[in-house]
C-alpha atoms as a PDB file:
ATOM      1  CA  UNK A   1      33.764 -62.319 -17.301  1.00  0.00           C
ATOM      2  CA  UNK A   2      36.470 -60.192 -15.907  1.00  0.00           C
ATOM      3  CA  UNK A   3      38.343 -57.241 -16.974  1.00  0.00           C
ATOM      4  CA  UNK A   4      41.747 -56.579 -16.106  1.00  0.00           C
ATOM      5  CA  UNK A   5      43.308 -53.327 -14.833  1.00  0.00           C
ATOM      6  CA  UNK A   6      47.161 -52.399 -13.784  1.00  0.00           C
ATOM      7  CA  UNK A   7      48.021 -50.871 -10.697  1.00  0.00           C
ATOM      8  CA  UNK A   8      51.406 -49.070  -9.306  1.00  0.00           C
ATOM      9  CA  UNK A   9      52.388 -50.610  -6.422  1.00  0.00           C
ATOM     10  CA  UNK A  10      54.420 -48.693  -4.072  1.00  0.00           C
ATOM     11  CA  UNK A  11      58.083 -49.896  -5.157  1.00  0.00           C
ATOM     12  CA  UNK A  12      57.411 -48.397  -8.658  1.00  0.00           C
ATOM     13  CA  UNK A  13      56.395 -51.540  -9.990  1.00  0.00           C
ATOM     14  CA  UNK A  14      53.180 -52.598 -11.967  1.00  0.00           C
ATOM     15  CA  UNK A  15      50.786 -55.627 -10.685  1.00  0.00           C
ATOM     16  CA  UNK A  16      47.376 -56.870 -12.569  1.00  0.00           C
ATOM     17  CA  UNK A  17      44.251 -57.075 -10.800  1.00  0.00           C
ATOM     18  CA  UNK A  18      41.208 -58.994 -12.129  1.00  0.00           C
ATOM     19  CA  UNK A  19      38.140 -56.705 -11.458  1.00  0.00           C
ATOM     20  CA  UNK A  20      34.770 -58.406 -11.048  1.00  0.00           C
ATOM     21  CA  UNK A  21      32.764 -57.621 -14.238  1.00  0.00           C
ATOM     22  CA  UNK A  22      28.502 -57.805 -14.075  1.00  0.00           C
ATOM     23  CA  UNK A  23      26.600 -60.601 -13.274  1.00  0.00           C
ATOM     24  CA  UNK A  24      24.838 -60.153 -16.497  1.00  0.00           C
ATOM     25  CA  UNK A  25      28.093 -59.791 -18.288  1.00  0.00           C
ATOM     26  CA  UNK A  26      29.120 -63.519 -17.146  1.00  0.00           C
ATOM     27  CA  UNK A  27      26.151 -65.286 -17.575  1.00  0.00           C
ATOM     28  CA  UNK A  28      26.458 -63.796 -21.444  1.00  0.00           C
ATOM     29  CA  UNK A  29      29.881 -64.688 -21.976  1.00  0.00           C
ATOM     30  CA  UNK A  30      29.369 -68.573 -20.583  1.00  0.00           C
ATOM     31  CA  UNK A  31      26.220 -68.307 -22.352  1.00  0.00           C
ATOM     32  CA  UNK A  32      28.047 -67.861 -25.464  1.00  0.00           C
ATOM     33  CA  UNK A  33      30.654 -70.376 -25.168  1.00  0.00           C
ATOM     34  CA  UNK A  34      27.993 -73.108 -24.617  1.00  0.00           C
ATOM     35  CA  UNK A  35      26.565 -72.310 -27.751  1.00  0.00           C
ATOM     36  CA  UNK A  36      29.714 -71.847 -29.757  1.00  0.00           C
ATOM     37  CA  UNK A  37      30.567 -75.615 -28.368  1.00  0.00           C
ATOM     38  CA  UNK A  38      27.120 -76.936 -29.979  1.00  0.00           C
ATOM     39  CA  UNK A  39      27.912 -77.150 -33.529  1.00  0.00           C
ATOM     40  CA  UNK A  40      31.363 -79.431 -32.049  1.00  0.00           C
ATOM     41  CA  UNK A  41      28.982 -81.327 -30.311  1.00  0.00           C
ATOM     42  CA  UNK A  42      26.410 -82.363 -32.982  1.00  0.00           C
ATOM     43  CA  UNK A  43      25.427 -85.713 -31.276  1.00  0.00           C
ATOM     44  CA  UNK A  44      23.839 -83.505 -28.058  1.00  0.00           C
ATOM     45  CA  UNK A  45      20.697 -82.508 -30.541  1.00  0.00           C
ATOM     46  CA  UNK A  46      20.619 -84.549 -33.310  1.00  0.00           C
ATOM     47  CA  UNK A  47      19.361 -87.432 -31.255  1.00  0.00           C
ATOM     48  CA  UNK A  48      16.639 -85.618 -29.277  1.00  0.00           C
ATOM     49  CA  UNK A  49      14.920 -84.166 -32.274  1.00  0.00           C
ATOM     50  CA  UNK A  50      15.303 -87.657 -34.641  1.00  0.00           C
ATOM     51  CA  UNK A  51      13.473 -89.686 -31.835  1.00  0.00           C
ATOM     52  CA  UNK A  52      10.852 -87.093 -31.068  1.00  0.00           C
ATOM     53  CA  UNK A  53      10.540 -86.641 -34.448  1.00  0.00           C
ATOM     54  CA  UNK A  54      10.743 -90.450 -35.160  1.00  0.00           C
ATOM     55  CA  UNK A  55       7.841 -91.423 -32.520  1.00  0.00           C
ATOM     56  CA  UNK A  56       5.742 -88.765 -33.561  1.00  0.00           C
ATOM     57  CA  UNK A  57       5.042 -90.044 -37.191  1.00  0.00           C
ATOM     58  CA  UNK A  58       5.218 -93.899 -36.000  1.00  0.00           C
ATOM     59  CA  UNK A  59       2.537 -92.803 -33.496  1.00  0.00           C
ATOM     60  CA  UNK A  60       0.544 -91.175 -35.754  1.00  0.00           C
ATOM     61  CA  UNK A  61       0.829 -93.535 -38.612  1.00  0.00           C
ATOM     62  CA  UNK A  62       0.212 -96.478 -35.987  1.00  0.00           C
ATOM     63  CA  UNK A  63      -2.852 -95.213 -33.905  1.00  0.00           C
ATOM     64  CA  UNK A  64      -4.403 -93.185 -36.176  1.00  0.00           C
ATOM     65  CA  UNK A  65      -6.737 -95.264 -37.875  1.00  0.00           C
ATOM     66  CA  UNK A  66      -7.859 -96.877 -34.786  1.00  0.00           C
ATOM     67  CA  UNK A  67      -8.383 -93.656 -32.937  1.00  0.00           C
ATOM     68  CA  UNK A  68     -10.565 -92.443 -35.618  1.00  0.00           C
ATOM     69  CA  UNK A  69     -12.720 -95.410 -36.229  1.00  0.00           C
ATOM     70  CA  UNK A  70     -13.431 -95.472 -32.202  1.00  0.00           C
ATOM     71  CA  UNK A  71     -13.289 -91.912 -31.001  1.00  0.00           C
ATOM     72  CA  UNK A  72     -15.418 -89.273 -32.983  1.00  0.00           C
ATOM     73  CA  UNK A  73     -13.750 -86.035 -34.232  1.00  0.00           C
ATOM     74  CA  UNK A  74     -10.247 -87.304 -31.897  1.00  0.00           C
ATOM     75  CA  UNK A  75      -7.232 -86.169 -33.564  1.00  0.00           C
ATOM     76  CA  UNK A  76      -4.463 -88.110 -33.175  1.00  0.00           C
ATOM     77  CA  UNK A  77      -1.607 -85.318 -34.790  1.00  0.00           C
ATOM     78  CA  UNK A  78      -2.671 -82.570 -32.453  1.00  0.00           C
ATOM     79  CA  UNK A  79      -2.954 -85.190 -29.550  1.00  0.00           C
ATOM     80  CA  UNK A  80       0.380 -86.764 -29.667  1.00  0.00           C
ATOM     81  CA  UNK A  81       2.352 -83.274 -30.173  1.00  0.00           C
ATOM     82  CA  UNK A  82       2.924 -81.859 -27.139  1.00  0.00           C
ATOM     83  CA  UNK A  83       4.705 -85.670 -26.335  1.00  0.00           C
ATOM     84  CA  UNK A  84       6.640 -85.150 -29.047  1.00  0.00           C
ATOM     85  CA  UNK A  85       7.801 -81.747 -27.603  1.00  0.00           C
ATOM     86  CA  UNK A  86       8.661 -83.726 -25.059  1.00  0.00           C
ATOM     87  CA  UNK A  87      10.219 -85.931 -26.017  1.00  0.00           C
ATOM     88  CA  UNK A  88      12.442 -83.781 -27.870  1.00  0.00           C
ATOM     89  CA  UNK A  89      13.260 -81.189 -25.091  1.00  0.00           C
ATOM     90  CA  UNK A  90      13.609 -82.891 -22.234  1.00  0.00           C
ATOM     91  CA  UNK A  91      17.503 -83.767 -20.890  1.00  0.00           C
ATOM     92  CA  UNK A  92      18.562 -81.190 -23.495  1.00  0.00           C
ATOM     93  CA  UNK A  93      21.286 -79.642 -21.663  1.00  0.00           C
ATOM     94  CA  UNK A  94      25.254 -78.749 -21.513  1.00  0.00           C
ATOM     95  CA  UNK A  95      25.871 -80.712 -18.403  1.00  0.00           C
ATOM     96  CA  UNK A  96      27.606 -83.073 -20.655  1.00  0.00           C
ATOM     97  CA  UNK A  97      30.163 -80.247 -21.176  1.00  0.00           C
ATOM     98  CA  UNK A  98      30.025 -79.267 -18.135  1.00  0.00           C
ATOM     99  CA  UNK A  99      31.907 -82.564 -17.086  1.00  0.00           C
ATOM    100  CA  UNK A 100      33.983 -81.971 -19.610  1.00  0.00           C
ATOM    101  CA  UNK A 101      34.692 -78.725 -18.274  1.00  0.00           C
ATOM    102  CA  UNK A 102      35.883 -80.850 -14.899  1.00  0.00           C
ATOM    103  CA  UNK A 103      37.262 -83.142 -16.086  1.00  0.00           C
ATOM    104  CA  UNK A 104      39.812 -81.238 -17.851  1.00  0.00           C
ATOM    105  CA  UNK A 105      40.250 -78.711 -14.931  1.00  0.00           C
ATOM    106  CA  UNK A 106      38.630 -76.003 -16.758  1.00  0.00           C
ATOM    107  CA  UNK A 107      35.578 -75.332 -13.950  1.00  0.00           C
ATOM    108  CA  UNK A 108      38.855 -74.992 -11.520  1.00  0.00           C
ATOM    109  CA  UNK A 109      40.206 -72.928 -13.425  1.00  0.00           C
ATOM    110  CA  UNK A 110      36.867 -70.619 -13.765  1.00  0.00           C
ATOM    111  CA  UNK A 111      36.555 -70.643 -10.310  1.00  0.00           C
ATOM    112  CA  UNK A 112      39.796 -69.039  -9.465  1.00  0.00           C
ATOM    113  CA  UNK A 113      39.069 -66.179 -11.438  1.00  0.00           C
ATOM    114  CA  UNK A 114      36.024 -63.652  -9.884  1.00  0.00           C
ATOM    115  CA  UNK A 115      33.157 -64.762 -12.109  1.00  0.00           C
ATOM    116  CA  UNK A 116      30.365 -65.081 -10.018  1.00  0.00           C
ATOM    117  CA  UNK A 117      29.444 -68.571  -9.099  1.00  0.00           C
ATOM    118  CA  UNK A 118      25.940 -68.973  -9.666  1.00  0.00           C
ATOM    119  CA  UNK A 119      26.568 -67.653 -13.475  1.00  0.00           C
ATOM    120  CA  UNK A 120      27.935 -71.040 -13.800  1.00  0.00           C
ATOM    121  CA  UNK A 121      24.901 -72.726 -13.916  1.00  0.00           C
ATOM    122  CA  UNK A 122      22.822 -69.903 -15.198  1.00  0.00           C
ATOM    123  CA  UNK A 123      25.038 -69.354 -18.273  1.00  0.00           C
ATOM    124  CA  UNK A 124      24.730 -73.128 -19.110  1.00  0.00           C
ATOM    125  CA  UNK A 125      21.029 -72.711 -18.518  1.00  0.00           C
ATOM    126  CA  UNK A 126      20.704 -69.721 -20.381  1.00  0.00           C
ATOM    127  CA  UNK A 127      22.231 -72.073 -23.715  1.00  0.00           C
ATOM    128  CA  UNK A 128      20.281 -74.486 -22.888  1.00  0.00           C
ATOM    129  CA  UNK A 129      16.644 -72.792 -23.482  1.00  0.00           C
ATOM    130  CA  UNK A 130      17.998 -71.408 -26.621  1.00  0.00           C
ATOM    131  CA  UNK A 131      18.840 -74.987 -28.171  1.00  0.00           C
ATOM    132  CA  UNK A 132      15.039 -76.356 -26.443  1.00  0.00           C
ATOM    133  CA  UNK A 133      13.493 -73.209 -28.516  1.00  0.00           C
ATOM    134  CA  UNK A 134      15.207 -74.428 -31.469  1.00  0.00           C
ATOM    135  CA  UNK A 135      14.803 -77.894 -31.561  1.00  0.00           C
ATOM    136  CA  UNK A 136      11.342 -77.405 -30.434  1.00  0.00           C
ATOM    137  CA  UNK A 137      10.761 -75.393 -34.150  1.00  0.00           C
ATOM    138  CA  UNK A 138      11.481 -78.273 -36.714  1.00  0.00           C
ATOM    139  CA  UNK A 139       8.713 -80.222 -34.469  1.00  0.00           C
ATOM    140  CA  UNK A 140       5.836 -77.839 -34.490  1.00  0.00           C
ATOM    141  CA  UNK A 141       6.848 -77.021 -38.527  1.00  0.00           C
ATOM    142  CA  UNK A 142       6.502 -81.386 -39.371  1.00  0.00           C
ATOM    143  CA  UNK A 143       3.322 -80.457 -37.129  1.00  0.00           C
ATOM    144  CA  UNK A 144       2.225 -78.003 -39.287  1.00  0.00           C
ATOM    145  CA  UNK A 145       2.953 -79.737 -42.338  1.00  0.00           C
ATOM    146  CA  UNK A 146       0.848 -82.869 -41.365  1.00  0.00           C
ATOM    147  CA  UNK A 147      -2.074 -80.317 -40.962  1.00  0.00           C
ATOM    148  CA  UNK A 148      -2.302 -79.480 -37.054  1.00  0.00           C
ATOM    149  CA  UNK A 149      -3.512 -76.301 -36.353  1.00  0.00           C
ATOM    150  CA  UNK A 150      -3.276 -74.925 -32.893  1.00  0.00           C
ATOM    151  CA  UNK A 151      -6.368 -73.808 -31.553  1.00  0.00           C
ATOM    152  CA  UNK A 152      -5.386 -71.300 -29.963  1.00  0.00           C
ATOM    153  CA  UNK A 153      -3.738 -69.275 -32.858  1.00  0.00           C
ATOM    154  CA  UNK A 154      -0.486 -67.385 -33.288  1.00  0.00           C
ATOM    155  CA  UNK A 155      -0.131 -66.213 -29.540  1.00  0.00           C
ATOM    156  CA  UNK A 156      -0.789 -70.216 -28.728  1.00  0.00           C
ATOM    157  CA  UNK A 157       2.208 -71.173 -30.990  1.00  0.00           C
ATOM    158  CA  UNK A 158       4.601 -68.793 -29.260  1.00  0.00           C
ATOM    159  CA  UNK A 159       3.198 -70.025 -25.542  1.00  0.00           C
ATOM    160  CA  UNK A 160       3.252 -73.582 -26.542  1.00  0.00           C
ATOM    161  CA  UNK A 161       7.133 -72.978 -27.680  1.00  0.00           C
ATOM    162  CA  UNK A 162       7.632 -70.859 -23.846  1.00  0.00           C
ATOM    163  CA  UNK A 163       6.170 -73.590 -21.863  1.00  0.00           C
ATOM    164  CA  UNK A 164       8.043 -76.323 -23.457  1.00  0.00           C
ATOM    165  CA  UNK A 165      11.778 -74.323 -23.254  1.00  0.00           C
ATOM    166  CA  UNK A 166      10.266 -73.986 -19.455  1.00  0.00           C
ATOM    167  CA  UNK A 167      10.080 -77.611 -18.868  1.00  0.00           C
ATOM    168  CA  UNK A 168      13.222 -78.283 -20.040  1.00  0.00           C
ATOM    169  CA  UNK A 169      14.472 -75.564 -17.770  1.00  0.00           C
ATOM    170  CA  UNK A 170      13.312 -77.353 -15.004  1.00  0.00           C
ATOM    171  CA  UNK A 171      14.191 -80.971 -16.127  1.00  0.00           C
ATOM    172  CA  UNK A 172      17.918 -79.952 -16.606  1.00  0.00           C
ATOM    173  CA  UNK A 173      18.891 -79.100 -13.385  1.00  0.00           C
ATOM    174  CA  UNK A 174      18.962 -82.759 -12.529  1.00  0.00           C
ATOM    175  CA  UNK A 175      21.569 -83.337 -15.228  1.00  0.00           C
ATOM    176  CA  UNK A 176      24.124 -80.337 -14.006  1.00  0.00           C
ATOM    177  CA  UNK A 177      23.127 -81.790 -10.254  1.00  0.00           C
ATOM    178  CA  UNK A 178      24.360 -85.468 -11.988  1.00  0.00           C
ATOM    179  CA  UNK A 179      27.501 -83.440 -12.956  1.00  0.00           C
ATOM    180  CA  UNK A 180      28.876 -81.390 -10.449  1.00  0.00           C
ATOM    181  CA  UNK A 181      28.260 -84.228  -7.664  1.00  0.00           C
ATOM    182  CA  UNK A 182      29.703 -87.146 -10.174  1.00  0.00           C
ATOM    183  CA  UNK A 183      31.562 -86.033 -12.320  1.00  0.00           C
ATOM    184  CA  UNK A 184      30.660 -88.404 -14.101  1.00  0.00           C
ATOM    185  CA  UNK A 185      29.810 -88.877 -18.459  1.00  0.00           C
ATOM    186  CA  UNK A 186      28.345 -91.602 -17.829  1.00  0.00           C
ATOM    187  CA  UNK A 187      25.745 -91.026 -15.132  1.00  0.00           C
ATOM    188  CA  UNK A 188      24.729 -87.944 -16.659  1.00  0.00           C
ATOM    189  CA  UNK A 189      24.009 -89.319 -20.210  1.00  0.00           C
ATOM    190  CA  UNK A 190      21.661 -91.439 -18.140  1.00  0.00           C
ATOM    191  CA  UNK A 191      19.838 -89.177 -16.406  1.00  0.00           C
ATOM    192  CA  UNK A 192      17.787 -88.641 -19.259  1.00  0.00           C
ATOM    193  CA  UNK A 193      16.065 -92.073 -18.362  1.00  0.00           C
ATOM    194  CA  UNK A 194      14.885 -90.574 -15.117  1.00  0.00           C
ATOM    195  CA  UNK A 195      12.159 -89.029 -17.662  1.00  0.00           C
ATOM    196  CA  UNK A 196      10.545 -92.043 -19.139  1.00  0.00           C
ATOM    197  CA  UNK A 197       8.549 -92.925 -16.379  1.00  0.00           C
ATOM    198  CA  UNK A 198       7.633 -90.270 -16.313  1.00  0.00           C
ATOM    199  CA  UNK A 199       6.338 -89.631 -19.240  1.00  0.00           C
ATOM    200  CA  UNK A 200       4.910 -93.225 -19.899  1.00  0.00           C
ATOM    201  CA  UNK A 201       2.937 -93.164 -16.171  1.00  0.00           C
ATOM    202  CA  UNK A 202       1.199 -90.512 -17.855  1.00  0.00           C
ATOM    203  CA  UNK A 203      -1.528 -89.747 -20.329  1.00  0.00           C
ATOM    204  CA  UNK A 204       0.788 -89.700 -23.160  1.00  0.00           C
ATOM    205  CA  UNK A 205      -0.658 -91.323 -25.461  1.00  0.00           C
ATOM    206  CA  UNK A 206      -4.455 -91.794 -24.083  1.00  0.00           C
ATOM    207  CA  UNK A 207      -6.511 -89.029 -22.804  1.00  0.00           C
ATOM    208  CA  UNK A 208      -6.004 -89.067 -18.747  1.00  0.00           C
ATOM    209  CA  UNK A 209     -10.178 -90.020 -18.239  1.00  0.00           C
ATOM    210  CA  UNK A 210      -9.342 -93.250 -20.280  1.00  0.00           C
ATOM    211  CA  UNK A 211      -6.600 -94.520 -17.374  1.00  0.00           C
ATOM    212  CA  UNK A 212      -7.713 -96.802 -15.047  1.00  0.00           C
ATOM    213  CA  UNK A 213      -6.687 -98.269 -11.973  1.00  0.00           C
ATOM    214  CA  UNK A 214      -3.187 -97.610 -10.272  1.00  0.00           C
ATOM    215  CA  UNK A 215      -2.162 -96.030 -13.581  1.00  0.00           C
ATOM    216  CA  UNK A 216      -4.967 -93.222 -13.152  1.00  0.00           C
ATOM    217  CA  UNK A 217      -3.952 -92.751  -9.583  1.00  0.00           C
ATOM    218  CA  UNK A 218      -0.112 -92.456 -10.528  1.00  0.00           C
ATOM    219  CA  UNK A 219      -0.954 -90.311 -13.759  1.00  0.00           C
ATOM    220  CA  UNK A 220      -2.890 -88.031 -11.379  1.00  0.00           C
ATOM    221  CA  UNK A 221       0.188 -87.173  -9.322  1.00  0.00           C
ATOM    222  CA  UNK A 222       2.480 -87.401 -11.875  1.00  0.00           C
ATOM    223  CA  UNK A 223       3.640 -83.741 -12.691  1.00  0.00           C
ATOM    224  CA  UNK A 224       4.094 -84.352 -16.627  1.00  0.00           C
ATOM    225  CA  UNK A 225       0.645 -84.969 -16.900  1.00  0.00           C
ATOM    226  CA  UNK A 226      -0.343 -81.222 -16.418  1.00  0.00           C
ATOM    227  CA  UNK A 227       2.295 -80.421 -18.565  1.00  0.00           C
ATOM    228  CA  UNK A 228       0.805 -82.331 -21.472  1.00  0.00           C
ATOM    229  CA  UNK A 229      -2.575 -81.343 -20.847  1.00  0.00           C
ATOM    230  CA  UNK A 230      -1.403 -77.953 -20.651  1.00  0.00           C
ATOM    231  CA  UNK A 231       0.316 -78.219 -24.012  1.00  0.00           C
ATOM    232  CA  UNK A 232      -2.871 -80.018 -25.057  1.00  0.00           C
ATOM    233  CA  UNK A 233      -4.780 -77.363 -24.457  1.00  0.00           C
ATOM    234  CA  UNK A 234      -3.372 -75.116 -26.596  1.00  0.00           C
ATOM    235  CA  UNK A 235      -3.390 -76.880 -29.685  1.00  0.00           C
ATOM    236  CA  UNK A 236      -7.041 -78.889 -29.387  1.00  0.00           C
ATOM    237  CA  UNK A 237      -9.077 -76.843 -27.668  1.00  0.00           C
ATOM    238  CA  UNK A 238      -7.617 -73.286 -27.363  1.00  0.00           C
ATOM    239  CA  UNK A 239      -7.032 -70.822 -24.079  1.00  0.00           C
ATOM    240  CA  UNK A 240      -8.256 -72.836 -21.361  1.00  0.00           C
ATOM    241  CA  UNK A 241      -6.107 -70.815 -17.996  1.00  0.00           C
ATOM    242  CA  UNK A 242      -6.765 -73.492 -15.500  1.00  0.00           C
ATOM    243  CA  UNK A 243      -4.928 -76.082 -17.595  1.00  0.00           C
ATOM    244  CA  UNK A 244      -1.982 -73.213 -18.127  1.00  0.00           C
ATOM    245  CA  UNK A 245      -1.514 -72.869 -14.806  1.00  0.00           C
ATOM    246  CA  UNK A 246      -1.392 -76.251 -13.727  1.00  0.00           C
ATOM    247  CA  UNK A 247       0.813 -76.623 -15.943  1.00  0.00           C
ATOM    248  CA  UNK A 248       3.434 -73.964 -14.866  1.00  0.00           C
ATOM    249  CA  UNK A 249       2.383 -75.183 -11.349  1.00  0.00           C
ATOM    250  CA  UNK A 250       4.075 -78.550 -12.171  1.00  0.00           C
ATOM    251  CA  UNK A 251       6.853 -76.786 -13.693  1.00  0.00           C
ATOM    252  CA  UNK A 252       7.608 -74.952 -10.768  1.00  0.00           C
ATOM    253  CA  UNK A 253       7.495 -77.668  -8.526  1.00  0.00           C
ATOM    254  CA  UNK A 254      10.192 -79.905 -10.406  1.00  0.00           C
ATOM    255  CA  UNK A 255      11.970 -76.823 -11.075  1.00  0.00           C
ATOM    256  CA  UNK A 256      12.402 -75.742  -7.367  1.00  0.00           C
ATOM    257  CA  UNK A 257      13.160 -79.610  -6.959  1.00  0.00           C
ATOM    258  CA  UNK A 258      15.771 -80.079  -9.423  1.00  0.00           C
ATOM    259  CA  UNK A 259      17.631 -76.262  -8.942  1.00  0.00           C
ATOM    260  CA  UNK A 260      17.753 -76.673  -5.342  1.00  0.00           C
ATOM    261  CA  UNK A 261      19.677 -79.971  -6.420  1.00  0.00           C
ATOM    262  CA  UNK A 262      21.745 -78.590  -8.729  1.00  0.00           C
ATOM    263  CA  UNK A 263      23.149 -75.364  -7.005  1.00  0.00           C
ATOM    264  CA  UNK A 264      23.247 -77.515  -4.164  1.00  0.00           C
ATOM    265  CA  UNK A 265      25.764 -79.574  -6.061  1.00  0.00           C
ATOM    266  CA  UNK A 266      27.457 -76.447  -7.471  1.00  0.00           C
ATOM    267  CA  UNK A 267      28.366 -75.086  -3.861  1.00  0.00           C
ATOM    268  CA  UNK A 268      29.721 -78.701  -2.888  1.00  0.00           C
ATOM    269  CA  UNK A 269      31.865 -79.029  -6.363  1.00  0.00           C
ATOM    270  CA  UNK A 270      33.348 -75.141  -5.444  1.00  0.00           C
ATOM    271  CA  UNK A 271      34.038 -76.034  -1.525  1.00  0.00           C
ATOM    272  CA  UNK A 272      35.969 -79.288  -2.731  1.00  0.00           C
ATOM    273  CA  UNK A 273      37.832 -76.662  -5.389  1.00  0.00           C
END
């Protein structure tokens, strides 16, 4: 993050001065040490992918059946997926280690050295799409296995996977805003529960024309629900743009919501420093 060069003072002695390395060259290196800390910290991803993985086959082994016998040609599998993704990738983040990082003084200690502030946050964030893309992988393989088959072929698999590390992109920021204003474990192991109504005010698990009532008119401004029917797209009926760009529409909106929250927070945690 830094590199460190001697100078000759005028008395004839020697003094070390830190010289600001690239921006790029930070967000790498605190890139890297979030992902070195992941295999430590085996209880950040294990969880996310058992109960994405856990509710997709319950799902499909519970509605299934039903779905079939009522709705023609519906496919449960490729239906419930994108929740699933989810379900799996949202709240993934390093904030958690981020607090750690305050609470044991090693943020103050960053920030007395030049590493440039923002890189901070976009180093974390940079880890944090890698680990989404990766947990997102065993999901879309069970997928697979249990005979989905994206519509829109091998270019659809690799946007699905884009859009999904996207939305968990913009969902973490709340957690690293949770952490650099609290402080706090605690409140950020929580925030994941900011999601669920989210996600359940939503047409998770029926298609959005079967909602009715107030839960139609919240599903219709609720920004997940472009995200799944973008997703949904995808795999059931193939490249359908509109949908795609609602989708990153909705992304962009929470994202612009939850970044200006967290670097927000950021500036406030370095002020205090």
């Amino acid at each position: 993050m830094s590199t460190v060069t001697t100078s000759i003072r005028l008395d004839g002695s020697e003094g070390v001065q830190a010289r600001r390395s690239s921006a790029l060259r930070d967000v790498v290196a605190i890139a890297g040490r979030a992902l070195r800390r992941v295999p430590r910290e085996p209880e950040t991803v294990i969880p996310p992918i058992f109960i994405a993985m856990f509710f997709f086959i319950v799902n499909i082994g519970t509605l299934q059946r039903l779905t079939q016998s009522h709705i023609k040609g519906f496919d449960i599998k490729s239906f419930m997926l994108p929740t699933a993704i989810l379900l799996g990738v949202t709240g993934v983040s390093r904030a958690g280690s981020l607090v750690l990082d305050i609470q044991d003084g090693y943020l103050d200690r960053l920030l007395m050295t030049p590493v440039r502030r923002f890189a901070i946050l976009i180093g974390h964030m940079t880890a944090d799409v890698a680990i989404a893309c990766a947990l997102m992988v065993p999901i879309v393989g069970l997928a697979l296995g249990l005979g989905v088959r994206l519509r829109s072929g091998p270019g659809g698999v690799l946007v699905f996977l884009v859009v999904g590390c996207l939305w968990s992109l913009a969902f973490a920021g709340f957690g690293y805003a949770i952490a650099l204003k609290t402080g706090n474990p605690a409140a950020v192991n929580s925030s994941f529960m900011l999601f669920f109504p989210f996600l359940f005010l939503t047409s998770s698990y029926v298609p959005r024309n079967q909602l009715s009532g107030w839960l139609g008119a919240v599903a219709a401004w609720n920004p997940v629900t472009y995200v799944l029917e973008g997703l949904r797209s995808l795999v059931t009926q193939g490249w359908l743009w509109a949908s795609l760009g609602k989708a990153l529409l909705a992304i962009a909106l929470v994202g612009v919501v939850s970044m200006s929250l967290c670097f927000s927070a950021l500036r406030g945690r370095t002020r205090r420093g």
